[in-house]
N, C-alpha and C. Protein backbone atom coordinates (compact mmCIF):
# COMPACT_ATOMS: atom_id res chain seq x y z
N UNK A 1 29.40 -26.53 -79.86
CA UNK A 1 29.14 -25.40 -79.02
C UNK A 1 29.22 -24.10 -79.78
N UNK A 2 29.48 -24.19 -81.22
CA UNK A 2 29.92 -22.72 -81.71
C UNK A 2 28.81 -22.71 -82.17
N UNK A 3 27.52 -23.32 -82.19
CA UNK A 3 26.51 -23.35 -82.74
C UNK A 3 25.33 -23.50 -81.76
N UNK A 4 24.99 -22.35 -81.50
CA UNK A 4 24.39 -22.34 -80.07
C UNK A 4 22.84 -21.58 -81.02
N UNK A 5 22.02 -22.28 -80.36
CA UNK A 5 20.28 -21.68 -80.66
C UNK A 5 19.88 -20.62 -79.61
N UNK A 6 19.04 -20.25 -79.90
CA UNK A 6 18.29 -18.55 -78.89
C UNK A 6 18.31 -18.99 -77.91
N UNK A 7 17.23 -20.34 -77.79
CA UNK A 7 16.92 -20.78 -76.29
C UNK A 7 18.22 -21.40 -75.32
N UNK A 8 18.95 -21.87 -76.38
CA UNK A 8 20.35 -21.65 -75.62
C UNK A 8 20.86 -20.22 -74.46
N UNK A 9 21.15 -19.41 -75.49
CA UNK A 9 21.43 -17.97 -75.41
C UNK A 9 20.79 -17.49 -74.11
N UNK A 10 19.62 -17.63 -74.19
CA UNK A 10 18.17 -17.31 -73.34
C UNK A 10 18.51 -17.66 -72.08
N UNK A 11 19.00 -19.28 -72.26
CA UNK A 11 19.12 -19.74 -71.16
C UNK A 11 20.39 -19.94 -70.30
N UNK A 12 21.29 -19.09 -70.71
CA UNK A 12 22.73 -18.70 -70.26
C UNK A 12 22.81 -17.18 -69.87
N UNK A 13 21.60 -16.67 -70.29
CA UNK A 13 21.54 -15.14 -69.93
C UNK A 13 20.57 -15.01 -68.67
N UNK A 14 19.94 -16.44 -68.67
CA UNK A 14 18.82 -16.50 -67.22
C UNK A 14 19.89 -16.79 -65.91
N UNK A 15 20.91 -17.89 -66.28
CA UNK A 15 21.54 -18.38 -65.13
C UNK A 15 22.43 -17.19 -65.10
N UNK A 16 23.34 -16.91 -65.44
CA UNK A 16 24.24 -15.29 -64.97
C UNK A 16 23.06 -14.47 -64.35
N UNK A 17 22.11 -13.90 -64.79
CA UNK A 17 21.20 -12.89 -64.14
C UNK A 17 20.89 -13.72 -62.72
N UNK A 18 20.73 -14.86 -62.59
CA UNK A 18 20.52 -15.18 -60.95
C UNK A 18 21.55 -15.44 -60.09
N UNK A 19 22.88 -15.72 -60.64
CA UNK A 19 23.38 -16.00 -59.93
C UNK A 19 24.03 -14.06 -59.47
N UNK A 20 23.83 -13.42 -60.56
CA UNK A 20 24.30 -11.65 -59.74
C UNK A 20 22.81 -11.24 -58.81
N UNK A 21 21.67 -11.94 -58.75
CA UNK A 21 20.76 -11.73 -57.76
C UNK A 21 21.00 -11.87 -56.51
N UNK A 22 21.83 -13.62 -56.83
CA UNK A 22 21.73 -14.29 -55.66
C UNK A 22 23.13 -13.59 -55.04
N UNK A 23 24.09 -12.83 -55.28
CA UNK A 23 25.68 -12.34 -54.97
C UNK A 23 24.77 -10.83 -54.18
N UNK A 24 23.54 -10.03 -54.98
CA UNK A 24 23.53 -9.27 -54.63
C UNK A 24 22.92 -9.46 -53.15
N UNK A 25 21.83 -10.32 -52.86
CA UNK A 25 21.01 -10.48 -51.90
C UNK A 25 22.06 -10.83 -50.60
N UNK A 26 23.49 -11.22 -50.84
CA UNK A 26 24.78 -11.84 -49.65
C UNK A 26 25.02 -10.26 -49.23
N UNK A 27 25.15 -9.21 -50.13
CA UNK A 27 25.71 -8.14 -49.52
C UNK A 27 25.66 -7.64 -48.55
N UNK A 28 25.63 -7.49 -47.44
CA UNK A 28 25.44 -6.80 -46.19
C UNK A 28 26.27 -5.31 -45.73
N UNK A 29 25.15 -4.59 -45.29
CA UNK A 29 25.86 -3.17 -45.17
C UNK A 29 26.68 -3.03 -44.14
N UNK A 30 27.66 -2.42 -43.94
CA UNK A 30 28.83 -2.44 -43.41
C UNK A 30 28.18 -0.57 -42.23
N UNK A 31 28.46 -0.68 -40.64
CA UNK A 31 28.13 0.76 -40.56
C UNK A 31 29.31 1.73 -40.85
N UNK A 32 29.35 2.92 -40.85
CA UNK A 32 30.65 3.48 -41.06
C UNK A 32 31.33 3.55 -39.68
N UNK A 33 32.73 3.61 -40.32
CA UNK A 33 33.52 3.99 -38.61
C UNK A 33 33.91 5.57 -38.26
N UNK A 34 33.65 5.75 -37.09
CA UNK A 34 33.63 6.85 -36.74
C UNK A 34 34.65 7.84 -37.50
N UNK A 35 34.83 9.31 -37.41
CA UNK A 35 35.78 9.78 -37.88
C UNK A 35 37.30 9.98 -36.78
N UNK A 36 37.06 9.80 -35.67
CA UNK A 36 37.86 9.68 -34.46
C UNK A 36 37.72 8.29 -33.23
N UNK A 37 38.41 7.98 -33.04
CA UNK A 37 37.75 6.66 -32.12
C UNK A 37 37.28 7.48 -30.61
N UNK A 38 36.32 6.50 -30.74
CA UNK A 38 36.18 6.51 -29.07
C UNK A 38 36.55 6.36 -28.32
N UNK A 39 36.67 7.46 -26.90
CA UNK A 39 37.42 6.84 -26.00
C UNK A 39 36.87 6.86 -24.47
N UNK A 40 36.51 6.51 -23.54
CA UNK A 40 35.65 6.56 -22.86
C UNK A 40 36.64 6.81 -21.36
N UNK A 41 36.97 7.97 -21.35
CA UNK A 41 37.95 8.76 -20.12
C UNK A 41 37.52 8.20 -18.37
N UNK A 42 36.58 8.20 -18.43
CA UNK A 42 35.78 8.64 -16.78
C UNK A 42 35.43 6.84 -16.63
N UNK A 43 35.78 6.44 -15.23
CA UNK A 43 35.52 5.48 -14.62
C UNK A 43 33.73 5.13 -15.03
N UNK A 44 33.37 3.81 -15.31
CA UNK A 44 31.81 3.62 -15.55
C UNK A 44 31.72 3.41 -14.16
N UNK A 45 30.43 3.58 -14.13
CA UNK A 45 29.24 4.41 -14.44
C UNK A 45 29.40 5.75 -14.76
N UNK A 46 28.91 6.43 -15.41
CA UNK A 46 29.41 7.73 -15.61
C UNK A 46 28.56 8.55 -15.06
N UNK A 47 29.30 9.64 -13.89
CA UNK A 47 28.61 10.71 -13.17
C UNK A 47 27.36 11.67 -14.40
N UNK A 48 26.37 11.77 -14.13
CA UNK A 48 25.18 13.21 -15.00
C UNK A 48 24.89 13.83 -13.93
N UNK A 49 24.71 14.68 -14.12
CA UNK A 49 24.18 15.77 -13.89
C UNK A 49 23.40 16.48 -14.48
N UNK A 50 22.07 17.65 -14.09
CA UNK A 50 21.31 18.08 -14.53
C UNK A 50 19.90 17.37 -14.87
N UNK A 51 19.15 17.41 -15.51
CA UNK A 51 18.00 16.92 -15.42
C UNK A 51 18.02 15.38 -16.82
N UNK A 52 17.53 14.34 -16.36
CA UNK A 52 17.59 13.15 -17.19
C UNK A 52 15.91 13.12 -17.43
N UNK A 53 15.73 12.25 -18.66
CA UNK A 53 14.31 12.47 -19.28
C UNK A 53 14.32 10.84 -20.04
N UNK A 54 13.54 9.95 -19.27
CA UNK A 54 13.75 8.55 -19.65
C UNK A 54 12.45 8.88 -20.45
N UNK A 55 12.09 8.09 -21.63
CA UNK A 55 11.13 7.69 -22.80
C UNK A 55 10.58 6.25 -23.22
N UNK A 56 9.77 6.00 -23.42
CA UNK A 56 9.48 4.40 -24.10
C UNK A 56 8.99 3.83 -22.90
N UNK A 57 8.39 2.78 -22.68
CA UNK A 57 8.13 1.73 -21.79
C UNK A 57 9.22 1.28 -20.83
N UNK A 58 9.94 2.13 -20.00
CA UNK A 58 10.77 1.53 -19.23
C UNK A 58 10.79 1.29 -17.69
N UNK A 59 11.51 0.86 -17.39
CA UNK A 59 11.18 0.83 -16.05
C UNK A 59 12.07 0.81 -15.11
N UNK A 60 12.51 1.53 -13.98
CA UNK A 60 13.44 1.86 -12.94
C UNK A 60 13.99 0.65 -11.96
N UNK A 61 15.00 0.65 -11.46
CA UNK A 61 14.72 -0.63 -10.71
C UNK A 61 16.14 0.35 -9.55
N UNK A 62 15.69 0.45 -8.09
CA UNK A 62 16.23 0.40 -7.01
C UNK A 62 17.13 -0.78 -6.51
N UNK A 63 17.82 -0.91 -6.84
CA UNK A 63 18.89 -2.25 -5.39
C UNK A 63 19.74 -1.07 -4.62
N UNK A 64 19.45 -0.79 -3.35
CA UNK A 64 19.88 -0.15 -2.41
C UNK A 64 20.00 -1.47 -1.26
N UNK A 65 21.51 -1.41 -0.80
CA UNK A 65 21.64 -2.40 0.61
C UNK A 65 20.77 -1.79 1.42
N UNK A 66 20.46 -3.00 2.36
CA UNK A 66 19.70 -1.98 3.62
C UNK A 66 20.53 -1.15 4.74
N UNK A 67 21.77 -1.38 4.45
CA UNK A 67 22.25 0.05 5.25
C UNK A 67 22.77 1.02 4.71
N UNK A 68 21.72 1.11 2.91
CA UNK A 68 21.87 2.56 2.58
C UNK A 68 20.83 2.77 2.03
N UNK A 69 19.96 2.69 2.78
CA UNK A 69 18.49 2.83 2.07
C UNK A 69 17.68 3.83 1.03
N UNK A 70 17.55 3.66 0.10
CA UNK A 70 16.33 4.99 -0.66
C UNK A 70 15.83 6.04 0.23
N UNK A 71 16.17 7.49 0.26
CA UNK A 71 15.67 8.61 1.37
C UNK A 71 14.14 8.55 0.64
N UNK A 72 12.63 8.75 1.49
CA UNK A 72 11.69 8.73 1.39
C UNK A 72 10.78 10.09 2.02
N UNK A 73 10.56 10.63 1.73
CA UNK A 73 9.51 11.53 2.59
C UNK A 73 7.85 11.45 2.27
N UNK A 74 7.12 11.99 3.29
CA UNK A 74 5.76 11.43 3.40
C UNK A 74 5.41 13.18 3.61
N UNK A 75 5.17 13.31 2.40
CA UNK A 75 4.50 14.68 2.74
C UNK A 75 3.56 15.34 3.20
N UNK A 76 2.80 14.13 3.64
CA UNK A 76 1.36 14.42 3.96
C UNK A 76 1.95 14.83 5.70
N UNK A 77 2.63 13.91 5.91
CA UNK A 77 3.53 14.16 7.83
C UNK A 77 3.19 15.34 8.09
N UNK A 78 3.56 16.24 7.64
CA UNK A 78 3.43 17.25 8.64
C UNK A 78 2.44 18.18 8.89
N UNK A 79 1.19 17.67 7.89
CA UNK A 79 0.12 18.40 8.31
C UNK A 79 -0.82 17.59 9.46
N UNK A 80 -0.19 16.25 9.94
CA UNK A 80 -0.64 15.74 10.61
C UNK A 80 -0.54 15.87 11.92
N UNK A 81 -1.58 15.79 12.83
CA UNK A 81 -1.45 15.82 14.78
C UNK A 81 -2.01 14.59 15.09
N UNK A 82 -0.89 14.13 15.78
CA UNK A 82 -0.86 12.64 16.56
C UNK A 82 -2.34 12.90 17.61
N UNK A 83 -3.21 11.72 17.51
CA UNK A 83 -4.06 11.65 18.13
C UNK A 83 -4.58 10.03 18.98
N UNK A 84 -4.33 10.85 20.30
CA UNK A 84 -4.73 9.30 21.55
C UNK A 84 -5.88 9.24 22.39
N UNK A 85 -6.70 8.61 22.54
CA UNK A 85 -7.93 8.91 23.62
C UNK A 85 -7.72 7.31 24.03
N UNK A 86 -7.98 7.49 25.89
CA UNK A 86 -8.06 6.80 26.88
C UNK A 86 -8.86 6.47 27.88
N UNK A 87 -9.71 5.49 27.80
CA UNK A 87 -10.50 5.38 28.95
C UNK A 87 -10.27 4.43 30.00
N UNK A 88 -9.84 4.80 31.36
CA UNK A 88 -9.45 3.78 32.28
C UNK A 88 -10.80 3.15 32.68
N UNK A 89 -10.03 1.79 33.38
CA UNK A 89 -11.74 1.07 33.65
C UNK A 89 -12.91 1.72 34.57
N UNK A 90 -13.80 1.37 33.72
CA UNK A 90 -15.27 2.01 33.82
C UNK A 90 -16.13 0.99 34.03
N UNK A 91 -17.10 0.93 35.20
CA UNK A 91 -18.38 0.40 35.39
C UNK A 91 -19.40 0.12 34.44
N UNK A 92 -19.94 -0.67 34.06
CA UNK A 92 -21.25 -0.33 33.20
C UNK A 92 -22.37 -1.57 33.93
N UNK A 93 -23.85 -1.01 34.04
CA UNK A 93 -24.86 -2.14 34.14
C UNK A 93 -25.30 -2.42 33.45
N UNK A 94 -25.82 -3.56 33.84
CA UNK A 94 -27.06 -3.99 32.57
C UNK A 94 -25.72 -4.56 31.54
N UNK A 95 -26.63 -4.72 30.22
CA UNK A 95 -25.90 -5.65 29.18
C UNK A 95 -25.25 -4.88 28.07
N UNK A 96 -25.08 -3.43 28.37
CA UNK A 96 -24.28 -2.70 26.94
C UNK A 96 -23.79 -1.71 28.02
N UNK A 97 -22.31 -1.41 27.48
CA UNK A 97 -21.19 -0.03 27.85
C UNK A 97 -21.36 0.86 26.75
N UNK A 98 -21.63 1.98 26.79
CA UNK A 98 -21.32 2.67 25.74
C UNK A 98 -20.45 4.23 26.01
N UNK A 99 -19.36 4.33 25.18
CA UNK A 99 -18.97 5.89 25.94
C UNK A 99 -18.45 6.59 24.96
N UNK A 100 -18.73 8.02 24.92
CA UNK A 100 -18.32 9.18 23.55
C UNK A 100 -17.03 9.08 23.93
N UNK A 101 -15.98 9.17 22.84
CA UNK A 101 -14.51 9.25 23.13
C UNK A 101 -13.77 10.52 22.54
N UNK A 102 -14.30 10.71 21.42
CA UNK A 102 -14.11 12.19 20.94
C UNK A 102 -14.86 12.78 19.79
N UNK A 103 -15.18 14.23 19.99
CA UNK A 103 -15.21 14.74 18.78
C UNK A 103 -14.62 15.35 17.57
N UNK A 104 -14.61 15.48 16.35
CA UNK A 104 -13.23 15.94 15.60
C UNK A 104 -14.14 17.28 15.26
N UNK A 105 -12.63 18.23 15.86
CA UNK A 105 -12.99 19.59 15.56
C UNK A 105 -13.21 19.68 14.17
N UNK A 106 -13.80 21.42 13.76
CA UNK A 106 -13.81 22.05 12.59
C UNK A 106 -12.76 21.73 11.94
N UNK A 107 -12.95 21.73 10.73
CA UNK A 107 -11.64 21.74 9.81
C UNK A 107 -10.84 20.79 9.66
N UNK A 108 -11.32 19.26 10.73
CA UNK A 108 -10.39 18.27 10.59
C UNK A 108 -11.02 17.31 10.31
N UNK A 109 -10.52 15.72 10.28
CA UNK A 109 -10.48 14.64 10.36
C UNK A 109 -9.55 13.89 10.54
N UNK A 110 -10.71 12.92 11.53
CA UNK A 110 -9.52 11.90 12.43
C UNK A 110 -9.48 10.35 11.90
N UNK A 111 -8.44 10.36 11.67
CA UNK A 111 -8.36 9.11 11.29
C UNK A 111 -7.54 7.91 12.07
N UNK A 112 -8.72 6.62 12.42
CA UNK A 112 -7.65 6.09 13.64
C UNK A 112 -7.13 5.22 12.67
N UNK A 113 -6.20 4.51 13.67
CA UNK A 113 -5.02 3.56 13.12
C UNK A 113 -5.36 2.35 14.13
N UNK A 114 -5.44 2.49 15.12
CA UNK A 114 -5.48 1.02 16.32
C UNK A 114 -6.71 1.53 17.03
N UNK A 115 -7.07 0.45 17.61
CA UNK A 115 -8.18 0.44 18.63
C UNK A 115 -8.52 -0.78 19.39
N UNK A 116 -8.05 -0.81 21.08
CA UNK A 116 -7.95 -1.83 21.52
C UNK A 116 -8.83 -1.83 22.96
N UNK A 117 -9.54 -2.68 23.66
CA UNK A 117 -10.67 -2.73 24.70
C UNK A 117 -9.71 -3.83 25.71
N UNK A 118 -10.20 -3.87 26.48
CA UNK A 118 -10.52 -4.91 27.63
C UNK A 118 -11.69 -4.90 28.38
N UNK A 119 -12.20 -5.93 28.75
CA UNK A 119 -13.57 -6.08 29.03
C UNK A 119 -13.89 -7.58 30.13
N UNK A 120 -14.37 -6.99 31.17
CA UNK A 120 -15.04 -7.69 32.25
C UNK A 120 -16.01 -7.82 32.36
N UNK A 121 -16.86 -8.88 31.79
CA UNK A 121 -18.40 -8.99 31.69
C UNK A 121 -18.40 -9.95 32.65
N UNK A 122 -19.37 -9.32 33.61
CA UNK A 122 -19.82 -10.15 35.02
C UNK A 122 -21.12 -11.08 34.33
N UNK A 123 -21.54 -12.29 34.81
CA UNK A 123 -22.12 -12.75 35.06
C UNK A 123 -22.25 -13.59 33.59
N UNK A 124 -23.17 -14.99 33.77
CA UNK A 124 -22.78 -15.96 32.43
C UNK A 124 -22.97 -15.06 31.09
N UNK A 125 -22.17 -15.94 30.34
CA UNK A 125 -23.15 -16.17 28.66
C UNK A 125 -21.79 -15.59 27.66
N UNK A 126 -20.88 -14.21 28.51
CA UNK A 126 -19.39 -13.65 28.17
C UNK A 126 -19.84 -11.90 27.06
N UNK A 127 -19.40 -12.31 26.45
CA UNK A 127 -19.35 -10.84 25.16
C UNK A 127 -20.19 -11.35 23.85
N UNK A 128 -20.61 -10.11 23.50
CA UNK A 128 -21.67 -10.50 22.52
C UNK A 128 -20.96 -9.31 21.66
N UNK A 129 -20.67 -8.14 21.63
CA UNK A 129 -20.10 -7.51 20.16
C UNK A 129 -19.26 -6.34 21.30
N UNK A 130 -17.85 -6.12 20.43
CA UNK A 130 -17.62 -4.81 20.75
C UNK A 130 -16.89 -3.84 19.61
N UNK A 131 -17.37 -2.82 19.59
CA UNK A 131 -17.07 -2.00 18.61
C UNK A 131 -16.50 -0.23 18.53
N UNK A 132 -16.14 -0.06 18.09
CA UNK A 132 -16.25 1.95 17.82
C UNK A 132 -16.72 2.41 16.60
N UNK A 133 -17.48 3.22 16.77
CA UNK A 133 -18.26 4.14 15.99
C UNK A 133 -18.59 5.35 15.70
N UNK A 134 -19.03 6.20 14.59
CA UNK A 134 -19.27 7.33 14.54
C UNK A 134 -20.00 7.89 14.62
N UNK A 135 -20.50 8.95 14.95
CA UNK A 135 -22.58 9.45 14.67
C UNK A 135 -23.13 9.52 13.74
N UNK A 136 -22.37 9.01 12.61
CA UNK A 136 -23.21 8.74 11.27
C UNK A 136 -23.38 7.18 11.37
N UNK A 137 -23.16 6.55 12.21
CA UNK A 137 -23.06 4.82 12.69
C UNK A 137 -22.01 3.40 11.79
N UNK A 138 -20.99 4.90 11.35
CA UNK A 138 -20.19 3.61 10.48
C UNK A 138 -19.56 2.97 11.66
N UNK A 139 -19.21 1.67 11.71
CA UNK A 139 -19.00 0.49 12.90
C UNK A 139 -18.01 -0.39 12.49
N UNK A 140 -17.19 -0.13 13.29
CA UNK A 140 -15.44 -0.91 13.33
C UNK A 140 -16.03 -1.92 14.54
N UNK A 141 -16.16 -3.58 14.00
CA UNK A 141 -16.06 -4.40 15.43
C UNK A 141 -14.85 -4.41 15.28
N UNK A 142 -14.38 -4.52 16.50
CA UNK A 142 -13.14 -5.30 17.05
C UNK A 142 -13.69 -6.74 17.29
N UNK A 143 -12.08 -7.56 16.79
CA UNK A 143 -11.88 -9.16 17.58
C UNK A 143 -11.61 -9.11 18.80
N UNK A 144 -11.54 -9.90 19.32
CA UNK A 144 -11.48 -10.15 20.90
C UNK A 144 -11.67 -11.91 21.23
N UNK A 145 -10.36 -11.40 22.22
CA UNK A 145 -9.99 -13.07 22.68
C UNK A 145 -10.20 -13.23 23.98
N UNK A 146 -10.74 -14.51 23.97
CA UNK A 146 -11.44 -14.57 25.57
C UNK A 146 -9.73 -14.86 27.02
N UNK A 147 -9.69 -14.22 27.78
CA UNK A 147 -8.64 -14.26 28.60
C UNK A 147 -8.44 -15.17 29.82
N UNK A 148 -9.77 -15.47 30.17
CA UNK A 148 -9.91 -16.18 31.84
C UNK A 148 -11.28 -15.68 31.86
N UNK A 149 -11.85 -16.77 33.02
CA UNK A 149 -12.74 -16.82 33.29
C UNK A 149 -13.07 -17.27 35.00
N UNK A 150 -14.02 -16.84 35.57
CA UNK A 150 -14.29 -17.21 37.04
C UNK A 150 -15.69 -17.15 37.06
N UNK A 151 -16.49 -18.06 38.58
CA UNK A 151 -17.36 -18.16 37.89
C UNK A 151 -18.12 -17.19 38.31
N UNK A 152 -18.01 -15.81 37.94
CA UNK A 152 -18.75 -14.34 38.10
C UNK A 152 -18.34 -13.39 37.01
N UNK A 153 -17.14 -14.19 36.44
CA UNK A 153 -16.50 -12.90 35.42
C UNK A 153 -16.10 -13.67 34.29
N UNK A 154 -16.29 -13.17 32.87
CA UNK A 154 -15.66 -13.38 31.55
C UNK A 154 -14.34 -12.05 31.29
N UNK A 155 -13.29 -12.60 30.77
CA UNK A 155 -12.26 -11.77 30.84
C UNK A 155 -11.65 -11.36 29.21
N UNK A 156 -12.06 -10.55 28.43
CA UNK A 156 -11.82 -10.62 26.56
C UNK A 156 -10.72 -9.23 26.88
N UNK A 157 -9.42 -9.42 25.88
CA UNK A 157 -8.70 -8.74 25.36
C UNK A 157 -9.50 -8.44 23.75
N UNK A 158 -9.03 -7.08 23.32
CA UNK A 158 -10.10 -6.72 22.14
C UNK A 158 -9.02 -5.55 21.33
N UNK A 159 -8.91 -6.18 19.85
CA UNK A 159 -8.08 -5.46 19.26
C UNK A 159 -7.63 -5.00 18.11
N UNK A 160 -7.30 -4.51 17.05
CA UNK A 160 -7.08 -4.32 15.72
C UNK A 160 -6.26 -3.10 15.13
N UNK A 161 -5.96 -2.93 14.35
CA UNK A 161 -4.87 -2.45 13.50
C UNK A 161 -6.55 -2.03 12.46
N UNK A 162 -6.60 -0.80 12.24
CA UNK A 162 -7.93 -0.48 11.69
C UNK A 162 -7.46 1.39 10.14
N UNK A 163 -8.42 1.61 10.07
CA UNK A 163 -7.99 2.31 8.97
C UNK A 163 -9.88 3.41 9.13
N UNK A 164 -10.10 4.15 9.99
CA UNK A 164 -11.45 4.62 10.28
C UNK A 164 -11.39 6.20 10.12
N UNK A 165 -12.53 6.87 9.06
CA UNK A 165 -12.56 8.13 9.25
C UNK A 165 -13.40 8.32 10.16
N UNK A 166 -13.60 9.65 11.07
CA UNK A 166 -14.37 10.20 11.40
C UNK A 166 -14.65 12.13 10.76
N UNK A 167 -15.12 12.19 10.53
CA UNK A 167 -15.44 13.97 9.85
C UNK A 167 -15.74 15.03 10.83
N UNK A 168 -15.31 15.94 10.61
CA UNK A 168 -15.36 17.16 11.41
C UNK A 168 -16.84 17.29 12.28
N UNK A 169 -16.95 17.64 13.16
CA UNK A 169 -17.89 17.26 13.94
C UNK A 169 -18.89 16.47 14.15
N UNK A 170 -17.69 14.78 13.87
CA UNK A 170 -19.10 13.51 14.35
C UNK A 170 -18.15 13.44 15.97
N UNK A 171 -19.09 12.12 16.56
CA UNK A 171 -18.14 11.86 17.55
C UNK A 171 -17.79 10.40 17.15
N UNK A 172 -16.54 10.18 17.75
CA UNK A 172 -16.19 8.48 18.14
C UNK A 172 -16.54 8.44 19.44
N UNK A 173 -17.40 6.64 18.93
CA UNK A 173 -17.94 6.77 20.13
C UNK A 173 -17.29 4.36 20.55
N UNK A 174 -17.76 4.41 21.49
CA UNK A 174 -16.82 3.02 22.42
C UNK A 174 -18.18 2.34 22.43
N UNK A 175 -18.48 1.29 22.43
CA UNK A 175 -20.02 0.54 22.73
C UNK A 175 -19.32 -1.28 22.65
N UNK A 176 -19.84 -1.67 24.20
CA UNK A 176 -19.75 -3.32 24.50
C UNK A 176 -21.32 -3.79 24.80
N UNK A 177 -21.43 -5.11 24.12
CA UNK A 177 -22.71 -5.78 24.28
C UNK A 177 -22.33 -6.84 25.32
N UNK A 178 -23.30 -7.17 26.23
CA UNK A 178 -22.41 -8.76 26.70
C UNK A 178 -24.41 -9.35 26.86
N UNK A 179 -23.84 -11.07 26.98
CA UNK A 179 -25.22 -11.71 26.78
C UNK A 179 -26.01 -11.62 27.94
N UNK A 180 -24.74 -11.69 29.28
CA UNK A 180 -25.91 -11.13 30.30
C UNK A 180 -26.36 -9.99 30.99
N UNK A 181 -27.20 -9.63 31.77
CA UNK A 181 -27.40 -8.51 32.27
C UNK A 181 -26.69 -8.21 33.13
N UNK A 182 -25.78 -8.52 33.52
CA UNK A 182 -24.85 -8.26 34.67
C UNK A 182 -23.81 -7.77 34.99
N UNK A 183 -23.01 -6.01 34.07
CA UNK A 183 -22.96 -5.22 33.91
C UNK A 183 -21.33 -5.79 33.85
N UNK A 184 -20.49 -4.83 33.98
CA UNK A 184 -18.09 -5.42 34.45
C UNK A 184 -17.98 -3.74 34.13
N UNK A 185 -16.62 -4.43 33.64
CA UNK A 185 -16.18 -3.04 33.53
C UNK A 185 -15.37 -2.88 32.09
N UNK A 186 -14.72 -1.77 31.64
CA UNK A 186 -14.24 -1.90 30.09
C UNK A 186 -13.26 -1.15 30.30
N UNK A 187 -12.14 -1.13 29.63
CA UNK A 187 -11.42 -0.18 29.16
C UNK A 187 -11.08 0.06 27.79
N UNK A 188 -10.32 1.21 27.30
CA UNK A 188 -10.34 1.71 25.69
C UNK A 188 -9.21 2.36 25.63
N UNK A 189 -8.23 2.05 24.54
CA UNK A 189 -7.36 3.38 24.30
C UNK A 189 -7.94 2.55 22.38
N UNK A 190 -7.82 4.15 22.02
CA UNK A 190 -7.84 4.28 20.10
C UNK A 190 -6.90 5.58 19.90
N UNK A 191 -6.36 5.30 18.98
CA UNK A 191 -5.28 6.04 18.54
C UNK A 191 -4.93 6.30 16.79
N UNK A 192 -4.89 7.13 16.47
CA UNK A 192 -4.41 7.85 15.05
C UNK A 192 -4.28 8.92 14.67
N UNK A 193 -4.65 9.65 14.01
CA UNK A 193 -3.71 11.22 14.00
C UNK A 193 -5.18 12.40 13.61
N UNK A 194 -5.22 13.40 13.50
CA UNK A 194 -6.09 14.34 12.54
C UNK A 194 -5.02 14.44 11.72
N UNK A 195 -6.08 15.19 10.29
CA UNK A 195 -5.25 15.82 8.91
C UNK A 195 -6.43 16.89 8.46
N UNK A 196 -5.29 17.55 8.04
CA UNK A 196 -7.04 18.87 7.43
C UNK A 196 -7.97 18.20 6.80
N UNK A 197 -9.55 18.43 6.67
CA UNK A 197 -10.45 17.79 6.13
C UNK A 197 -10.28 18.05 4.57
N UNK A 198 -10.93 17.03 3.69
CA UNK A 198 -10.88 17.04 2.48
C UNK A 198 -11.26 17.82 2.20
């Protein structure tokens, strides 16, 4: 061994150089510790105040019991006026009812929410369409369920949960078809609110 060649040498100076590679690559950085410890005084969650400014892709999440619900306001509310039109039963001949129910003043629009009929169509064959409409002819049918029958009268309940503009001076208007000519009678309430026009 006291007689050692280059490639010897060479090759004792290769293994030390990897094995301080392989010591250096274990090192791991350590973070520093504070200069005072932390101490965290105030019960968690911790009360803020003033204005908070969330960043990045995040996302909020509400769990409120339901007997302490999230306060909500609808700001649009109070530019709104509750709106109802009613027609008690009415005659009609022949095979169509039709009746103006309102017009929406200047400056507004009405927008219904429900709209519900009853309808006595005398004589065979029952109901053929019933609907409300505007004077530009956009057309909400209502469903309608047949109620009783005799043999002079068809008896339909008529109804929906609806979502309908009308614009500042069209009218809503009420219109029943039935298959025969033999006229009944109808009734109407529609209901939803005005809001200033767009």
């Amino acid at each position: 061994m006291a007689n050692m060649n280059g490639s010897g040498r060479v090759l004792i100076a290769a293994a030390a150089m990897g094995l301080l590679v392989a010591q250096a690559q274990r090192v791991t950085a350590q973070a520093q510790k504070p200069a005072a410890p932390v101490r965290i005084v105030e019960s968690v969650p911790l009360p803020i105040s003033g204005t908070v400014t969330v960043g990045g892709d995040t996302s909020v999440t509400v769990n409120n019991a339901a007997t302490a619900p999230v306060p909500t306001r609808d700001v649009d509310r109070v530019a709104r006026e509750a709106f109802q039109v009613g027609v008690v039963p009415t005659s009609f001949s022949g095979s169509s009812a039709t009746r103006d129910l309102a017009t929406v003043p200047a400056g507004k629009r009405l927008v219904v929410e429900y709209a519900s009929a009853w309808i006595n169509a005398g004589g065979a064959g029952g109901l053929l369409s019933v609907a409300i409409y505007t004077g530009s002819q956009a057309v909400n049918d209502l469903p309608c369920t047949p109620q009783g029958q005799n043999a002079l009268n068809f008896v339909y309940a008529c109804g929906a949960l609806t979502r309908q503009y009308v614009n500042a001076g069209e009218t809503l208007r009420f219109s029943a078809e039935t298959f025969a000519n033999s006229g009944g009678f109808f009734r109407v309430l529609v209901s939803g609110y005005y809001e200033p026009a767009p």
